[in-house]
C-alpha atoms as a PDB file:
ATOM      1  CA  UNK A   1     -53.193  66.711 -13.955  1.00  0.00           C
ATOM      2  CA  UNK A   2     -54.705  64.524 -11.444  1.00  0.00           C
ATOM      3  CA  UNK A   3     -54.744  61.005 -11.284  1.00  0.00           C
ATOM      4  CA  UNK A   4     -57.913  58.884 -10.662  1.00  0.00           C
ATOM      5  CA  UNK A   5     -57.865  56.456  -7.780  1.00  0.00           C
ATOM      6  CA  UNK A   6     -57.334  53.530  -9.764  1.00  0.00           C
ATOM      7  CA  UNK A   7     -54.413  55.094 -10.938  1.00  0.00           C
ATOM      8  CA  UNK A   8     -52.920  56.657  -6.885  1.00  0.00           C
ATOM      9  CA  UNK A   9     -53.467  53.189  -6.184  1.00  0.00           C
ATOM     10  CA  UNK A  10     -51.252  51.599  -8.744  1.00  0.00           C
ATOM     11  CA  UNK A  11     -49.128  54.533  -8.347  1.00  0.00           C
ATOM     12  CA  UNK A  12     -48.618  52.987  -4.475  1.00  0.00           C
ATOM     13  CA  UNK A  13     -48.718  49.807  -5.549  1.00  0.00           C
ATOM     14  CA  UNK A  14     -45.672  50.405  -7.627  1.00  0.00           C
ATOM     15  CA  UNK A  15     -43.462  52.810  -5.342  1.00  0.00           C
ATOM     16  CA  UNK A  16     -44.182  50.146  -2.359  1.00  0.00           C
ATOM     17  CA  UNK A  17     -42.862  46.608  -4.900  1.00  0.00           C
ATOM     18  CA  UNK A  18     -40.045  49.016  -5.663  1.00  0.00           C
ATOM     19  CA  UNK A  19     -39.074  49.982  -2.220  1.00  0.00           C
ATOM     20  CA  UNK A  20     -39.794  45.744  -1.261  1.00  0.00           C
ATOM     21  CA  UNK A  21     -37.442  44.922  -4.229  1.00  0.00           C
ATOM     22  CA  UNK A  22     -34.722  47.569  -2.715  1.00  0.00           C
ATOM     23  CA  UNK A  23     -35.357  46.244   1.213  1.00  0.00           C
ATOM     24  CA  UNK A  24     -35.141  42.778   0.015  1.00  0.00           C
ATOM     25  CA  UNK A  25     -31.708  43.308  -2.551  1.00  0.00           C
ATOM     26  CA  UNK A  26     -29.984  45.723   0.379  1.00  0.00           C
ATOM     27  CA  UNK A  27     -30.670  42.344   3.066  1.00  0.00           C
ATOM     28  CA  UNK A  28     -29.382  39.638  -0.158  1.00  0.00           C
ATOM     29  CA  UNK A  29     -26.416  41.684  -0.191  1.00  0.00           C
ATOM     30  CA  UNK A  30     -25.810  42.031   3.848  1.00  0.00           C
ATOM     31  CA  UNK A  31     -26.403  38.470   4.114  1.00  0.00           C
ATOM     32  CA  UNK A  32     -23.511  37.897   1.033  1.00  0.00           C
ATOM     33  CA  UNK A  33     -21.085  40.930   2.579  1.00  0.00           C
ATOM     34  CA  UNK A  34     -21.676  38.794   6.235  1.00  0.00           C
ATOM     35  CA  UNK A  35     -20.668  35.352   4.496  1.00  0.00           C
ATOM     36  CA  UNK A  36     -17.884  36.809   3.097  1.00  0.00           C
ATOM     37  CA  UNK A  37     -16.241  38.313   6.072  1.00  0.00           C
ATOM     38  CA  UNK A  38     -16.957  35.340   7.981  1.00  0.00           C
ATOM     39  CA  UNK A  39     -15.298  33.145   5.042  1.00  0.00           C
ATOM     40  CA  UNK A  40     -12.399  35.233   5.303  1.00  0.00           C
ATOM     41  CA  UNK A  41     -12.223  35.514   8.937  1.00  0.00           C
ATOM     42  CA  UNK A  42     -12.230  31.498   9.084  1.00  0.00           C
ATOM     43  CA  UNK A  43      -9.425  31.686   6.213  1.00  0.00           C
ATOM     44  CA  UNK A  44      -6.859  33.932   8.101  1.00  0.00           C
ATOM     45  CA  UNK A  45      -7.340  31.717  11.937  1.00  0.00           C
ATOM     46  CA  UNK A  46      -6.080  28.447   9.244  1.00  0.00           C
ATOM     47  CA  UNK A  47      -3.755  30.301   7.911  1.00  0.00           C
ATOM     48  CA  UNK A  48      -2.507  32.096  11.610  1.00  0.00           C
ATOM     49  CA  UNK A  49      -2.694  27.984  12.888  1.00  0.00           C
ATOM     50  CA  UNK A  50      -0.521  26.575   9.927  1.00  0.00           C
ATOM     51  CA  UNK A  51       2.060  29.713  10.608  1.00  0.00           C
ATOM     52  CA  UNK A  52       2.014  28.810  14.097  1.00  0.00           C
ATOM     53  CA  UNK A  53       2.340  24.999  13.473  1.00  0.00           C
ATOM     54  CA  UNK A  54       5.279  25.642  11.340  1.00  0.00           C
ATOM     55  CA  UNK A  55       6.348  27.967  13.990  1.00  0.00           C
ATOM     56  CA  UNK A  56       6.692  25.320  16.292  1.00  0.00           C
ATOM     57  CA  UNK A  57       8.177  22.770  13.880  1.00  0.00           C
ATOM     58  CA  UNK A  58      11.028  24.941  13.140  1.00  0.00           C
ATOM     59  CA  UNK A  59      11.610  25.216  16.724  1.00  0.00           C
ATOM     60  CA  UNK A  60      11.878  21.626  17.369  1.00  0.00           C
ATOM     61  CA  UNK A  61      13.898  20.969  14.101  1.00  0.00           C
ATOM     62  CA  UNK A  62      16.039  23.835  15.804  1.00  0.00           C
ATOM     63  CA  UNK A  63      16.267  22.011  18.949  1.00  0.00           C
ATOM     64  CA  UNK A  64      16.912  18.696  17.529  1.00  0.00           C
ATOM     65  CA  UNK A  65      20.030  20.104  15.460  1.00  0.00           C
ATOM     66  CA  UNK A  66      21.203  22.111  18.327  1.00  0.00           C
ATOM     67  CA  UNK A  67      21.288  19.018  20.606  1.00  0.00           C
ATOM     68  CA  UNK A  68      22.976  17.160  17.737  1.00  0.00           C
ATOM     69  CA  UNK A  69      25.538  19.651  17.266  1.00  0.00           C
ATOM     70  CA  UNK A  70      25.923  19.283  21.158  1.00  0.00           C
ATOM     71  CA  UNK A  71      26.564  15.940  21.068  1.00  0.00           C
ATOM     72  CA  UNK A  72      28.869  15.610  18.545  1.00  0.00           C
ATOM     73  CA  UNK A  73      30.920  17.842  20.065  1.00  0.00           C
ATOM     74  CA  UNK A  74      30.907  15.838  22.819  1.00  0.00           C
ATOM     75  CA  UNK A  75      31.967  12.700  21.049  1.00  0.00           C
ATOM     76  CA  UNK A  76      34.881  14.559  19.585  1.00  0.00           C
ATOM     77  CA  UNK A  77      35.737  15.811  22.848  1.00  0.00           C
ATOM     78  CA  UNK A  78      35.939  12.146  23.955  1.00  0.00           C
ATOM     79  CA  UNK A  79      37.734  10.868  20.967  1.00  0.00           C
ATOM     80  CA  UNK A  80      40.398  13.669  21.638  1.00  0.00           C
ATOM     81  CA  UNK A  81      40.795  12.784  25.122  1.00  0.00           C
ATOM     82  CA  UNK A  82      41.125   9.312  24.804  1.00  0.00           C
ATOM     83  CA  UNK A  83      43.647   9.580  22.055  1.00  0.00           C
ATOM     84  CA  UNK A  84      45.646  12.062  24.506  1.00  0.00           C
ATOM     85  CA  UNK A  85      45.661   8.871  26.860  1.00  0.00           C
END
């Protein structure tokens, strides 16, 4: 059975809107796979700045109580020497 040329014509007509539809549903979903990663990508640098920002807090809280500690042992160490006198 042979088609007519009306019909190989529709026939092409259809096979090339379905192969458009396909080229044009892959791109939709590169463009949403691309957004995505680039969404998460942006997510995990705030999240790697907040760890290091708390990071860096910690430290200084560290620091702070270290050089607290410090100096109340040094006050001690006064008190104790100038009750020995």
């Amino acid at each position: 059975m042979y088609f007519n040329d009306l019909e190989e014509i529709m026939a092409i007509v259809v096979a090339v809107a379905i192969l458009g539809g396909f080229i044009v549903s892959t791109i939709h979903d590169m463009k949403a796979t691309i957004t995505e990663e680039k969404q998460k990508l942006k997510e995990k640098k705030e999240a790697e700045e907040k760890a290091k920002e708390l990071i860096d807090y910690i430290d200084t809280k560290a620091n702070l109580i270290d050089s607290i500690v410090k100096t109340t042992k040094k006050l001690e160490e006064k008190k104790k020497n100038n009750n020995i006198v």
